[in-house]
Every structure is written in C-alpha cells, then in structure tokens.
C-alpha atoms as a PDB file:
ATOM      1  CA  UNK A   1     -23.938   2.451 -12.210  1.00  0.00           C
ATOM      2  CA  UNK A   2     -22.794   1.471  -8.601  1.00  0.00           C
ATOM      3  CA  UNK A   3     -22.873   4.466  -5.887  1.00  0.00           C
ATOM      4  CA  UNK A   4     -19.607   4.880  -5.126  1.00  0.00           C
ATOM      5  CA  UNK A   5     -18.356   7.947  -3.152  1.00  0.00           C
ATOM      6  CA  UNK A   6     -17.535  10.979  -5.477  1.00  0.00           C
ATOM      7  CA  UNK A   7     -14.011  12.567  -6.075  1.00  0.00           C
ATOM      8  CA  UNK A   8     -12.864  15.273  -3.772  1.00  0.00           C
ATOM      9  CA  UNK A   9     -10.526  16.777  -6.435  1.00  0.00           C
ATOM     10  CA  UNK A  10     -11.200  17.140 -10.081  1.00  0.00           C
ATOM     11  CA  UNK A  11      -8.955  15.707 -12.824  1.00  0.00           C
ATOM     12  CA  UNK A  12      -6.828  18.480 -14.541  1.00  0.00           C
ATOM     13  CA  UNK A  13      -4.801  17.914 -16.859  1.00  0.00           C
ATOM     14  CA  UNK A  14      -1.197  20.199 -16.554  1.00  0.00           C
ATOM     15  CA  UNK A  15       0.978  20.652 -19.894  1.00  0.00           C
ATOM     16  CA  UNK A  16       3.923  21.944 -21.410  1.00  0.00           C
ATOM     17  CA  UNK A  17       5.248  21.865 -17.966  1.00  0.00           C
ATOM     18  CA  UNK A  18       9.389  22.729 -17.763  1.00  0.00           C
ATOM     19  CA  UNK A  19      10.882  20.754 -14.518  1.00  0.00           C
ATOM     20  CA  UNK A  20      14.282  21.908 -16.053  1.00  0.00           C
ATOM     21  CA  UNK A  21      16.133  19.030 -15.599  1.00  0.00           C
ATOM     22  CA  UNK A  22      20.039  19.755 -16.620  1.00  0.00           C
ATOM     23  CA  UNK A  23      23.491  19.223 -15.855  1.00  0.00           C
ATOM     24  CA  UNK A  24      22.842  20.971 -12.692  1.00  0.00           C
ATOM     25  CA  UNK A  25      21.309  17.743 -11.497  1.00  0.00           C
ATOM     26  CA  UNK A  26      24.300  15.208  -9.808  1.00  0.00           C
ATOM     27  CA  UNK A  27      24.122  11.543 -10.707  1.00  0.00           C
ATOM     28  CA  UNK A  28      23.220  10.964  -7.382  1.00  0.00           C
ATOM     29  CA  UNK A  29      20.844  13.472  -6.595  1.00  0.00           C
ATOM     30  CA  UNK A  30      18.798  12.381  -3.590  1.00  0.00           C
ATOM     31  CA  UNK A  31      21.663  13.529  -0.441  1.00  0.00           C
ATOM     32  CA  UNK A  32      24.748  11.738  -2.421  1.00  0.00           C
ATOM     33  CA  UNK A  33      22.922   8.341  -1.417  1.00  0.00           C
ATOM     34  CA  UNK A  34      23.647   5.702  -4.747  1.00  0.00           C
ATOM     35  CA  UNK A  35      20.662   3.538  -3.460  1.00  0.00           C
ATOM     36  CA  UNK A  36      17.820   5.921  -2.780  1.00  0.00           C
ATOM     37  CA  UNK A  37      18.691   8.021  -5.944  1.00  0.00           C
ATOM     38  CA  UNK A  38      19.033   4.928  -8.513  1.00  0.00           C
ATOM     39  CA  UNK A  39      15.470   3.789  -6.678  1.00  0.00           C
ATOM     40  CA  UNK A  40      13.339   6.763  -7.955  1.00  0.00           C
ATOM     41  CA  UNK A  41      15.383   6.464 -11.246  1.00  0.00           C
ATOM     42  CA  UNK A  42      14.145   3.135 -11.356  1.00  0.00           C
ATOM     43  CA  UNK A  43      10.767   4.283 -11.115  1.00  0.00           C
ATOM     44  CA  UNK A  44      10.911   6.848 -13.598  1.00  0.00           C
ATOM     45  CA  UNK A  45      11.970   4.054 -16.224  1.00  0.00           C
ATOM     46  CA  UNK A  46       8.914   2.271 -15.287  1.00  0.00           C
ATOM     47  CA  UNK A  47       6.650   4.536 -15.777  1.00  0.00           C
ATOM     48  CA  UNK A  48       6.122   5.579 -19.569  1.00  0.00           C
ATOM     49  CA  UNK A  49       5.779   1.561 -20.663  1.00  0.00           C
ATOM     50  CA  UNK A  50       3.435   1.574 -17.168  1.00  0.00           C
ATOM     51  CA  UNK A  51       1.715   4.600 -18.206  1.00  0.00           C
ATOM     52  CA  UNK A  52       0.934   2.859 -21.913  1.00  0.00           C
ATOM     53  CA  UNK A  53      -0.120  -0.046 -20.105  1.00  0.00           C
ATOM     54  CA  UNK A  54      -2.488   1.584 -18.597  1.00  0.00           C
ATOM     55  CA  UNK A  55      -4.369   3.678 -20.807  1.00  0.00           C
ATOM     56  CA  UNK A  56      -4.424   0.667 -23.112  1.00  0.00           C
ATOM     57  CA  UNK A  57      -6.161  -1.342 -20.180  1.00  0.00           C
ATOM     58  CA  UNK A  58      -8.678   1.374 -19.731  1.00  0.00           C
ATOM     59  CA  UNK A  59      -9.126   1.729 -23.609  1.00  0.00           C
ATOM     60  CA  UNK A  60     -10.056  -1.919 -24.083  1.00  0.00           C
ATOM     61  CA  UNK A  61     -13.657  -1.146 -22.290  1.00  0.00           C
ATOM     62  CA  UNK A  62     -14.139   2.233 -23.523  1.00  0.00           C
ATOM     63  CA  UNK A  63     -16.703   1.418 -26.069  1.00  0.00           C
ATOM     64  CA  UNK A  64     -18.602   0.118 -23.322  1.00  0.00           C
ATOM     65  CA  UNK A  65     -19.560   3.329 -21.491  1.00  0.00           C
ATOM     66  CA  UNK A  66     -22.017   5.532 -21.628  1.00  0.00           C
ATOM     67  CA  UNK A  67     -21.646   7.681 -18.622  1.00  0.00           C
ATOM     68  CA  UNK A  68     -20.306  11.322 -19.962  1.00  0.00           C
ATOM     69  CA  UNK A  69     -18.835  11.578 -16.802  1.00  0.00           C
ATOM     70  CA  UNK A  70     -16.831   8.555 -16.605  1.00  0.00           C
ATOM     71  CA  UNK A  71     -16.015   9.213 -20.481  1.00  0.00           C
ATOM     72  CA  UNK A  72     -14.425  12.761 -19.993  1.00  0.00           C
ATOM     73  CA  UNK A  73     -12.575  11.576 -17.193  1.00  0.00           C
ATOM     74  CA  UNK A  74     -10.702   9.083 -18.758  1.00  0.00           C
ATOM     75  CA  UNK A  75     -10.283  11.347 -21.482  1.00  0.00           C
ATOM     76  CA  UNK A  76      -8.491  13.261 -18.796  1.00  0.00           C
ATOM     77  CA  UNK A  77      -6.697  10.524 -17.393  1.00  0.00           C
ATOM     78  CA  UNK A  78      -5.338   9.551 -20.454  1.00  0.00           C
ATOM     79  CA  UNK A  79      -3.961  13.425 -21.062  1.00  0.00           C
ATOM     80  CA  UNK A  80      -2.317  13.591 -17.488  1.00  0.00           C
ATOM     81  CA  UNK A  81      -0.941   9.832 -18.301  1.00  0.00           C
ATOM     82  CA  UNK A  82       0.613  11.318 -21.508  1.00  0.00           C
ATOM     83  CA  UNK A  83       2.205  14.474 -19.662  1.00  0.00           C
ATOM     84  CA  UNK A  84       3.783  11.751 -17.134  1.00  0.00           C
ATOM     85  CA  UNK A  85       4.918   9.484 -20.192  1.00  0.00           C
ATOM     86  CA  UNK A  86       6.446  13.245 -21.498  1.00  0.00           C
ATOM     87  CA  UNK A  87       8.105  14.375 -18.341  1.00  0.00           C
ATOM     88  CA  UNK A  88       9.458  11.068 -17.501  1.00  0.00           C
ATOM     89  CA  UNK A  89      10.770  10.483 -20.533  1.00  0.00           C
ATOM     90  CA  UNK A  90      12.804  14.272 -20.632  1.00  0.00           C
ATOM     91  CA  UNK A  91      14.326  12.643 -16.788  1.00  0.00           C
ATOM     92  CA  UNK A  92      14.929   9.339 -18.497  1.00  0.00           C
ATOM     93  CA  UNK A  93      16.914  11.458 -21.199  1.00  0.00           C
ATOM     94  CA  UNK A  94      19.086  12.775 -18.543  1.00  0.00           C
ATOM     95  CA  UNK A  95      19.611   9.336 -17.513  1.00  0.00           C
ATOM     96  CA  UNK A  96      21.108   8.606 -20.792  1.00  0.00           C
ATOM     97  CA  UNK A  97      23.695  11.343 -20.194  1.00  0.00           C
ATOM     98  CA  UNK A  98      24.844   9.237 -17.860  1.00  0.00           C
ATOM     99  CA  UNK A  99      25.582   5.974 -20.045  1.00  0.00           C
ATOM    100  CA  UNK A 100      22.644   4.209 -18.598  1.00  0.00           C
ATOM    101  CA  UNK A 101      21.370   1.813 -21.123  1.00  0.00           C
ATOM    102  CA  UNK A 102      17.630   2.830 -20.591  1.00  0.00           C
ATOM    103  CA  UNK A 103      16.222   1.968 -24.244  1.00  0.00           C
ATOM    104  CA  UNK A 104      17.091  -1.753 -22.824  1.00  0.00           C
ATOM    105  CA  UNK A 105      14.940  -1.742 -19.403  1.00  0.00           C
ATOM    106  CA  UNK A 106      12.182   0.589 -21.405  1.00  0.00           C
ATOM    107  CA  UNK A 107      12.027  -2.416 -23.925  1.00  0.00           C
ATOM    108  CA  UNK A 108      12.273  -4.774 -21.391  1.00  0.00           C
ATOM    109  CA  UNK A 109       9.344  -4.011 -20.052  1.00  0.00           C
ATOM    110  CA  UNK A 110       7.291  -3.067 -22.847  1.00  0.00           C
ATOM    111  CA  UNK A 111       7.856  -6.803 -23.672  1.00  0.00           C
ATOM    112  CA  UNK A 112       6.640  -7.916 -20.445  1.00  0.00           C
ATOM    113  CA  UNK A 113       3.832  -5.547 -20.040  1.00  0.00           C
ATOM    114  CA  UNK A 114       2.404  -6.378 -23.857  1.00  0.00           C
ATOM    115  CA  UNK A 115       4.202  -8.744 -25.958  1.00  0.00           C
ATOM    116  CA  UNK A 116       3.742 -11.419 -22.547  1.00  0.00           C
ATOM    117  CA  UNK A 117       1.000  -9.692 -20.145  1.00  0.00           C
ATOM    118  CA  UNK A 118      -1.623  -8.882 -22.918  1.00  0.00           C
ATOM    119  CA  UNK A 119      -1.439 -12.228 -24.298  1.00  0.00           C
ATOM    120  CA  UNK A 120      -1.133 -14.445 -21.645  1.00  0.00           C
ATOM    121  CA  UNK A 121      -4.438 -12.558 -19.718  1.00  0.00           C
ATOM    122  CA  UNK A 122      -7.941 -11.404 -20.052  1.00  0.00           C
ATOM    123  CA  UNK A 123      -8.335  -7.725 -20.850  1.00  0.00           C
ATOM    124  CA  UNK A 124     -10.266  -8.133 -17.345  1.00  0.00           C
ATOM    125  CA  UNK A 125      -7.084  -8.988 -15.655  1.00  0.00           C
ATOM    126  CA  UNK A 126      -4.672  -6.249 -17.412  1.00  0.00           C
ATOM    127  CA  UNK A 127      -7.340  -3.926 -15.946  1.00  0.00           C
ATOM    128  CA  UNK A 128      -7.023  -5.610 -12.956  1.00  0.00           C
ATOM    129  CA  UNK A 129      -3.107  -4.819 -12.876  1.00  0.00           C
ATOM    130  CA  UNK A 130      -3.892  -1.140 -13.759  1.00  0.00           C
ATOM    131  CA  UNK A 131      -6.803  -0.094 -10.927  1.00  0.00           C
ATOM    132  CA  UNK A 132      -3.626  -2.191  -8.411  1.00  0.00           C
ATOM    133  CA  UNK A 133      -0.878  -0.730 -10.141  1.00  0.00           C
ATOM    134  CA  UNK A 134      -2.544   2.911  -9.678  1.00  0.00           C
ATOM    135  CA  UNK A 135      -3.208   2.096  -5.959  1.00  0.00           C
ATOM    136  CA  UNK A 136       0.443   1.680  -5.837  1.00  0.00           C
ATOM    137  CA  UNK A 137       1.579   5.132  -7.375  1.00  0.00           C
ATOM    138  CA  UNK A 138      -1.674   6.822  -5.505  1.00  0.00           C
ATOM    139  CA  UNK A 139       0.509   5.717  -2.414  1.00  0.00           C
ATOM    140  CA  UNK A 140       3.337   7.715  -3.297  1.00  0.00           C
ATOM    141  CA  UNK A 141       1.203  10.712  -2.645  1.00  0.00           C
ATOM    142  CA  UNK A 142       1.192   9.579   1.257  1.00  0.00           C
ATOM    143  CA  UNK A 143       4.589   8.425   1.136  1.00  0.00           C
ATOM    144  CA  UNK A 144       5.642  12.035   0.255  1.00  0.00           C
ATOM    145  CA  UNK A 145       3.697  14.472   1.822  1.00  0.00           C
ATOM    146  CA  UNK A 146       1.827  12.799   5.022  1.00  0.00           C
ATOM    147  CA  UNK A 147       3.554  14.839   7.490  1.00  0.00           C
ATOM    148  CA  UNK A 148       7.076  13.749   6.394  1.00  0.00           C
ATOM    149  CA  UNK A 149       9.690  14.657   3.914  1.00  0.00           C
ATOM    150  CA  UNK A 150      11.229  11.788   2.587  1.00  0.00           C
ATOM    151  CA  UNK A 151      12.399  13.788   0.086  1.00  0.00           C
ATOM    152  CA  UNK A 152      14.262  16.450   1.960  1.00  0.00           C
ATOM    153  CA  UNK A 153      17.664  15.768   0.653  1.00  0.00           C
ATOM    154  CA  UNK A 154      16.642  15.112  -2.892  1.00  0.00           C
ATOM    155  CA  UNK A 155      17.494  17.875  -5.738  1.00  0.00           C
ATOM    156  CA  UNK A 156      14.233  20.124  -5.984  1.00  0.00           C
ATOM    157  CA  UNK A 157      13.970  19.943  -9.752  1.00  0.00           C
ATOM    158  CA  UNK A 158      13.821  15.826  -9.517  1.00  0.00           C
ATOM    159  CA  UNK A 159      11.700  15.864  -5.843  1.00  0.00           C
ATOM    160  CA  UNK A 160       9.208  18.357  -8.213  1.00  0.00           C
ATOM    161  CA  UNK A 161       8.662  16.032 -10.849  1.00  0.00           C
ATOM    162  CA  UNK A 162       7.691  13.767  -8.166  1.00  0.00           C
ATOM    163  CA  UNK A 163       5.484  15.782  -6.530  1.00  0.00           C
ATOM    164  CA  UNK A 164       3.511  16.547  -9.280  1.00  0.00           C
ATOM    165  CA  UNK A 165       3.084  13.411 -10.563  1.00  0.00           C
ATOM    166  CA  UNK A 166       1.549  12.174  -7.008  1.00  0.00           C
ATOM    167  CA  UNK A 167      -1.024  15.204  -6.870  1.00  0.00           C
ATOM    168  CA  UNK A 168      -2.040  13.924 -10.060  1.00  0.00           C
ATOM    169  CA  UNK A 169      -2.374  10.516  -9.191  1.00  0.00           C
ATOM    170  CA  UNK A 170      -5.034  11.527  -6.256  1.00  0.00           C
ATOM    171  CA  UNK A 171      -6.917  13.325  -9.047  1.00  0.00           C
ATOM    172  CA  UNK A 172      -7.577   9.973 -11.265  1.00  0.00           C
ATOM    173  CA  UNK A 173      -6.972   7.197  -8.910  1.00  0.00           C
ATOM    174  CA  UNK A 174     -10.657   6.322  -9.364  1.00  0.00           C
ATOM    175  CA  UNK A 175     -10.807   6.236 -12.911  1.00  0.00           C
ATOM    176  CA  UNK A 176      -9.569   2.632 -13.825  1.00  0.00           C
ATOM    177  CA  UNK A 177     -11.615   1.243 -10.656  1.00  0.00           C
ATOM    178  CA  UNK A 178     -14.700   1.910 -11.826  1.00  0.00           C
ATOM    179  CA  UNK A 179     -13.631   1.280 -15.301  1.00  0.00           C
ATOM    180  CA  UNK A 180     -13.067  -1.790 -13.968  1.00  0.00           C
ATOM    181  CA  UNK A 181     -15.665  -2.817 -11.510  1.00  0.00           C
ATOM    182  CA  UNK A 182     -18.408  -1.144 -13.376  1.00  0.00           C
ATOM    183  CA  UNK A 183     -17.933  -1.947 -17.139  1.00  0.00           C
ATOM    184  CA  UNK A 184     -15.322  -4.747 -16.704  1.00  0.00           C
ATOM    185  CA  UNK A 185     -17.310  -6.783 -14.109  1.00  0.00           C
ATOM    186  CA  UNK A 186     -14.297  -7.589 -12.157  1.00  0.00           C
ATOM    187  CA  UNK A 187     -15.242  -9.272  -9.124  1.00  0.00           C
ATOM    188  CA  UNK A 188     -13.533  -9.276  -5.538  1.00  0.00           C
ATOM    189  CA  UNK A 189     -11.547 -11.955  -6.356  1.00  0.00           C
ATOM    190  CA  UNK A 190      -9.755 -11.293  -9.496  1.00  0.00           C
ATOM    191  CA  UNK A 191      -9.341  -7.243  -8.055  1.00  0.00           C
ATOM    192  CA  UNK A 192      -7.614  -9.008  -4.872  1.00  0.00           C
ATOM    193  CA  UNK A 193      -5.667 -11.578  -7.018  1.00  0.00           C
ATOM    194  CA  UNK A 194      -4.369  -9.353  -9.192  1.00  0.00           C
ATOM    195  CA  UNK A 195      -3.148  -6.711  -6.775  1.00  0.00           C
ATOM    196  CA  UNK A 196      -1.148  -9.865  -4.777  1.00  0.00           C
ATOM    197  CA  UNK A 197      -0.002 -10.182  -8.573  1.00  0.00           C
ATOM    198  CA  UNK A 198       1.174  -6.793  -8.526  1.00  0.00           C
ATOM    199  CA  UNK A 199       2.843  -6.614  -5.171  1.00  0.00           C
ATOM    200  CA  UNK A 200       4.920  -9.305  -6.066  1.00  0.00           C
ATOM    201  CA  UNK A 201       6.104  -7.849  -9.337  1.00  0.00           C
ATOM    202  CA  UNK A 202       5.931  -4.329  -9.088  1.00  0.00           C
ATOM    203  CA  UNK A 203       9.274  -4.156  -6.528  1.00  0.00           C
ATOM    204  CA  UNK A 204      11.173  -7.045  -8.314  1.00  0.00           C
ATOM    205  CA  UNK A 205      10.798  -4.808 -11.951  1.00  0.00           C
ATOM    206  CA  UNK A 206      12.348  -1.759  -9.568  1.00  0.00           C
ATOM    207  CA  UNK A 207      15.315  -3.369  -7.858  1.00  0.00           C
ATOM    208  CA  UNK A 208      15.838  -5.093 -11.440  1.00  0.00           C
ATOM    209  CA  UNK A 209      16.309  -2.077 -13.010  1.00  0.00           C
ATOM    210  CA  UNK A 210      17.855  -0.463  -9.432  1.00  0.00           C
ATOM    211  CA  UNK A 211      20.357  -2.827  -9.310  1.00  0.00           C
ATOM    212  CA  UNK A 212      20.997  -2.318 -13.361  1.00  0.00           C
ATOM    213  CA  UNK A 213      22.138   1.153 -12.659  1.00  0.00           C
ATOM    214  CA  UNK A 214      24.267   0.163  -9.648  1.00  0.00           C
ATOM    215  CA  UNK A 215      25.820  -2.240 -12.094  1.00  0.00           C
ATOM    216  CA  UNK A 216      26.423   0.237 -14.371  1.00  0.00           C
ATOM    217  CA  UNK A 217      27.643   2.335 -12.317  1.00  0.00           C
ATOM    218  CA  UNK A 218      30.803   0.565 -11.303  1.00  0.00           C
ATOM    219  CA  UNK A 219      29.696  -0.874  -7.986  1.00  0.00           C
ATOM    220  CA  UNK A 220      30.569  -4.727  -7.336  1.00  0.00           C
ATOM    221  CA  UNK A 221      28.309  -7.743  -6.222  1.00  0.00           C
ATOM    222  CA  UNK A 222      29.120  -7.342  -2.759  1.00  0.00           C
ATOM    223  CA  UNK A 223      29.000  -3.701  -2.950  1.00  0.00           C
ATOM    224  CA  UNK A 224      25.544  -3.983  -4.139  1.00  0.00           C
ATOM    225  CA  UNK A 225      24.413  -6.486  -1.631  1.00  0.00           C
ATOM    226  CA  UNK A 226      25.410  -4.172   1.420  1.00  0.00           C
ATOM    227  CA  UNK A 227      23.670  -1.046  -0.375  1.00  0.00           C
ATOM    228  CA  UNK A 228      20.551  -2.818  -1.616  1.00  0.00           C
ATOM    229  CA  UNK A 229      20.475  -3.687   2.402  1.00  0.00           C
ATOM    230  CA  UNK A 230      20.821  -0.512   3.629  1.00  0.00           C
ATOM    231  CA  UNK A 231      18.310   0.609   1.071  1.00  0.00           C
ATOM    232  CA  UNK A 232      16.102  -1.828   2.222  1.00  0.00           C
ATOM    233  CA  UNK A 233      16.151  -0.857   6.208  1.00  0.00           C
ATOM    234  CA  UNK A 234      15.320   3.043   5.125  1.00  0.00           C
ATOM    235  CA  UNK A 235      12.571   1.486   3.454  1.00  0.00           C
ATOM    236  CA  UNK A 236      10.954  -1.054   5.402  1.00  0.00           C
ATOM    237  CA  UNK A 237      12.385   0.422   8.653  1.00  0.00           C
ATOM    238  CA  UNK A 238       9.455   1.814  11.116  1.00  0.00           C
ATOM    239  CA  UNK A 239       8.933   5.311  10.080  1.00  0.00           C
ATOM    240  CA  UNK A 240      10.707   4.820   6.982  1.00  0.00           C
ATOM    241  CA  UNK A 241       9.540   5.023   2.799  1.00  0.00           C
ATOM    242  CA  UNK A 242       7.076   2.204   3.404  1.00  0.00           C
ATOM    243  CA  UNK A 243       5.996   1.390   6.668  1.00  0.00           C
ATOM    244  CA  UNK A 244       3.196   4.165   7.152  1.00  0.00           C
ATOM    245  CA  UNK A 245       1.748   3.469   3.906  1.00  0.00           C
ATOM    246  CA  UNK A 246       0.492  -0.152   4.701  1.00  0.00           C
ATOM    247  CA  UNK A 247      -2.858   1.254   6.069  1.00  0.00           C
ATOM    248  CA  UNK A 248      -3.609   2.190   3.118  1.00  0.00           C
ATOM    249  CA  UNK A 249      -2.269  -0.484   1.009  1.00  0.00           C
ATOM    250  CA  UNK A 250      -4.707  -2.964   3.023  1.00  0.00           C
ATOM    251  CA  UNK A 251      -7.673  -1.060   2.594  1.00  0.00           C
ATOM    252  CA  UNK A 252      -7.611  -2.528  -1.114  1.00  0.00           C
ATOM    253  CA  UNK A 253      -8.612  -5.694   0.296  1.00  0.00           C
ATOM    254  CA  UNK A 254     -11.777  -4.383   1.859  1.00  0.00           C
ATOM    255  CA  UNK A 255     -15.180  -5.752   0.510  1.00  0.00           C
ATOM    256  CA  UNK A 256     -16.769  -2.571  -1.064  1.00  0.00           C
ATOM    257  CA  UNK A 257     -13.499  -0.440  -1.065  1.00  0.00           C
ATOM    258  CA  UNK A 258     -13.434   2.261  -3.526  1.00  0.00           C
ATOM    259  CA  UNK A 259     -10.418   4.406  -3.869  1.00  0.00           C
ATOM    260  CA  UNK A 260     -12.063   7.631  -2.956  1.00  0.00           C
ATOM    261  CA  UNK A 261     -12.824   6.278   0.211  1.00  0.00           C
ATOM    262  CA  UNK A 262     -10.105   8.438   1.457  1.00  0.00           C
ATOM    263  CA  UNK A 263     -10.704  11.530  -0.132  1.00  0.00           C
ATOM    264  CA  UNK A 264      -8.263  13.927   2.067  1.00  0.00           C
ATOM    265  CA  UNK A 265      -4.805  14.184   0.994  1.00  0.00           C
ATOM    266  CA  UNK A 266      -2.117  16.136   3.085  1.00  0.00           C
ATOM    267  CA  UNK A 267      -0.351  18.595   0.805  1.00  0.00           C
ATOM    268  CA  UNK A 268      -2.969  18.414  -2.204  1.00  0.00           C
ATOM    269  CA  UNK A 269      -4.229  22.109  -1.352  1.00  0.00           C
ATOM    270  CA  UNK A 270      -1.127  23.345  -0.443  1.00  0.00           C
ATOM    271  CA  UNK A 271       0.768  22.082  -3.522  1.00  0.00           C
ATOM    272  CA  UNK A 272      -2.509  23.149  -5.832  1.00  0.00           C
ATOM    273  CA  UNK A 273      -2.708  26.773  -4.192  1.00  0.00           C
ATOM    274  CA  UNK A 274       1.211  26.956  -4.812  1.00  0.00           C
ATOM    275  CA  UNK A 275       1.129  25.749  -8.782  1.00  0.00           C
ATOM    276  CA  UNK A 276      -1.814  28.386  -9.359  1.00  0.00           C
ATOM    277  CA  UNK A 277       0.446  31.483  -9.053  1.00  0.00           C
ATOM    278  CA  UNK A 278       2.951  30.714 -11.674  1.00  0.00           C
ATOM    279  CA  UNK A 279       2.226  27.397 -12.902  1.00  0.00           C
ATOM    280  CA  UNK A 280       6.078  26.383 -12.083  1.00  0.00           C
ATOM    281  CA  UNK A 281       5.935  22.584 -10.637  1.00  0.00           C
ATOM    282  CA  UNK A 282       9.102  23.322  -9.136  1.00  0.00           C
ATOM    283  CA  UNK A 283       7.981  26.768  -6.932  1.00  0.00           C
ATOM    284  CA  UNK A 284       5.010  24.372  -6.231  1.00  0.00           C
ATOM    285  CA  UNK A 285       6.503  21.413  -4.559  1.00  0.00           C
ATOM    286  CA  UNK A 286       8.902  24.219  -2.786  1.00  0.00           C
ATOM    287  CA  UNK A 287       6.079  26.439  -1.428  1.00  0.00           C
ATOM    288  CA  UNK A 288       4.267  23.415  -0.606  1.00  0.00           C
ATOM    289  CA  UNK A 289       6.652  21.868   1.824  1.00  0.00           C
ATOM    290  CA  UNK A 290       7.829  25.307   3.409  1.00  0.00           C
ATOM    291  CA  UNK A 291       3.411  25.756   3.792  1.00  0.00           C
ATOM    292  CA  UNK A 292       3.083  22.035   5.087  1.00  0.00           C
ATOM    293  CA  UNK A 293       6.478  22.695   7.721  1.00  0.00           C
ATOM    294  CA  UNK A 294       4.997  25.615   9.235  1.00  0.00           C
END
C-alpha cells in the first residue's frame, strides 16, 4: 500500500488494569472546580458508545486487508479499545453513585452514533468520523503532558485513567487512517469534510452531557451560564486546555498528512518506563509527571 511514515511506538495492549476508583474520589474531583470535573466526566460517558463506534467503523473493511501488519494491529486496537470501553465504564459506575442518570446519555448516544449515523452514511464516512474522532482523543495526549499539567489539581486515581488512555491513543492513532485511506479509498475531501463534521459535534455531545450533570447536580440556568463561561475561558484562553493544541489539530488538513507525522510525544517514555516497574497506571502517571517536572 501507500508509504506512509512508520509508528514510533508499538501498539500494546494493557489489561486487567485496577485505577481503584472509590469513595475516596469527591464528586468534584478536579481542584473542587464543578465545570472542569463534570467536563472529563462528560468525556468518559462518551467514550464506550465512541469506542464501539469505532471498532465497528474499522470492522466494516476488515475483510478487505491483506497486510498482516495492518491486520494484527487492529486486532490490537480493538483490545486497547475494549480495555478503554472497561475502565470507562468502572468510572462511569462511580458516576452512578452519584445519581447521575448515565444509562440515558450512554443510550443517547448509542442512538446517534448507530441507530442515526450508520444509516444515514456510507461505511466510508463512519470511518471518516473515526480516523477524525481519533485525531481528537490523540490530542489529549498533548493537551496533558506537552510541558504542562492541566491536570495538577485533579484526583490522581481519575488524572491516571486519563493518562493512560492518551499513551494509548499515540500507540494506534494510525490504525483507522490507513484503514481508511488505504482500503476505504477515502479521498481528501470526504477525510476533511468529515473531520469539520466532527468538530462541530464532538464539543456540542460534551457540554450536552456537561451541562446534564450540572443540571443534575442542583445548579440553576443562570448558574450554569456563568460556569459554562468560566469553563470556557480556561479552555479557549491562551495557554489554556485548547489553545496549544490547534497546531496540531490543523495539520489534519494537510494534503498527504498521516498521523505519524509527528511521531515524538512528551511524556510517552517517561509514563512507559514508569508503568514497566509495577504495572500500576496510577504510580505511572505519578512518576511520570514528577520525571517530566524535573
């Protein structure tokens, strides 16, 4: 098939992982702050209906490949994408300690990801949504450890989880784009119409379910409006969640691009030399940022 560059890191699969999430976790469990904690709730929700999504989208051209390589990793991909369906799902438990109603916004979107999505398009588009929608969470990787920590005041059992996740999402991000661009025959149009697609719905799903929680949890229209505008400065704000990452949300659009055209990730070795010693994801995302502060 095409040339495209080669992965850096290989795909490895981590299970029966314990992240210990308990009681010892506060509702609000990044610094006391509703907005910022209900946000990464939010995307925890998302992601086991996202996670589906997307090893359905890479199934649907399976039988077209004949590259072992390509075939064992998405047999990988498809294993790490269960262990985040898993572990999300234990958080999302927790969650329902709380009287969140999150069988509704998992249903929710299971209806809108396959009861409307994968009838409505081409199996060339849903892959389309997955290679943009794993751009997206291949972000968070930069969002968290590029030399920041946006996740200093979050509870290290939740901020692990995280962690993990991202250092697995730079381990597959290629998979679904060649998947796509190689068996699928997506062209440069449809790959840059459907990532516009999935910038535009990808934040309205989280402050839907963001603001669901908020709602939920006792705070008022107006209260909402001033914290969902707070929430939005740390995010947008220079320096803040998003801002450094549009550099490499644009390279998308780039005739040619291939996700492991960046191939360095900050924290990757750190948080991978870490995990090795005692396979405990939480030691790991600790070690890593006391390695990456030095």
């Amino acid at each position: 098939m095409a040339n495209h560059p080669q992965a850096l890191h290989p795909i490895i699969p981590r299970e029966k992982l314990d992240f210990g999430f308990d009681s010892s976790i506060p509702k609000y469990w990044f610094g006391g702050d509703a907005f910022k904690s209900r946000f990464f709730d939010a995307l925890s929700v998302i992601f086991p209906p996202g996670e589906k999504f997307f090893m359905t989208s890479v199934r649907d051209f399976r039988d077209r490949i004949s590259d072992p390589k390509l075939l064992q990793d998405i047999k990988d991909f498809n294993r790490q994408e269960a262990q985040h369906t898993l572990v999300h799902n234990q958080f999302n438990d927790h969650l329902k300690t709380q009287g969140v109603d999150v069988d509704y916004l998992l249903k929710w979107l299971s209806q809108l990801l396959f009861d409307k999505y994968r009838s409505r398009y081409s199996r060339e588009y849903t892959l389309g949504l997955t290679s943009a929608l794993e751009h997206f969470t291949a972000l968070g990787a930069h969002a968290m450890f590029d030399k920041r920590d946006v996740l200093k005041e979050a509870h290290p059992k939740v901020r692990a989880m995280y962690a993990w996740h991202a250092i697995e999402e730079v381990e597959h991000k290629g998979v679904a784009y060649d998947v796509m661009v190689d068996y699928a025959k997506v062209g440069y149009a449809l790959r840059i119409w459907t990532l516009l697609h999935t910038t535009l719905i990808f934040p309205l799903v989280i402050f839907k379910f963001l603001n669901f929680m908020l709602k939920h949890d006792g705070f008022s229209w107006w209260q909402r409006v001033k914290l969902n505008a707070k929430g939005i400065w740390w995010l947008l704000k220079p320096g803040g969640f998003v801002g450094p990452l549009y550099s490499h949300y644009f390279l998308y659009y780039k005739p040619g691009y291939h996700p492991w055209d960046e191939t360095e990730q900050p924290g990757y070795d750190e948080w991978l030399q870490a995990f090795n010693l005692h396979r405990d994801p939480v030691e790991a995302s600790e070690l890593m940022r006391t390695t990456m502060a030095l």
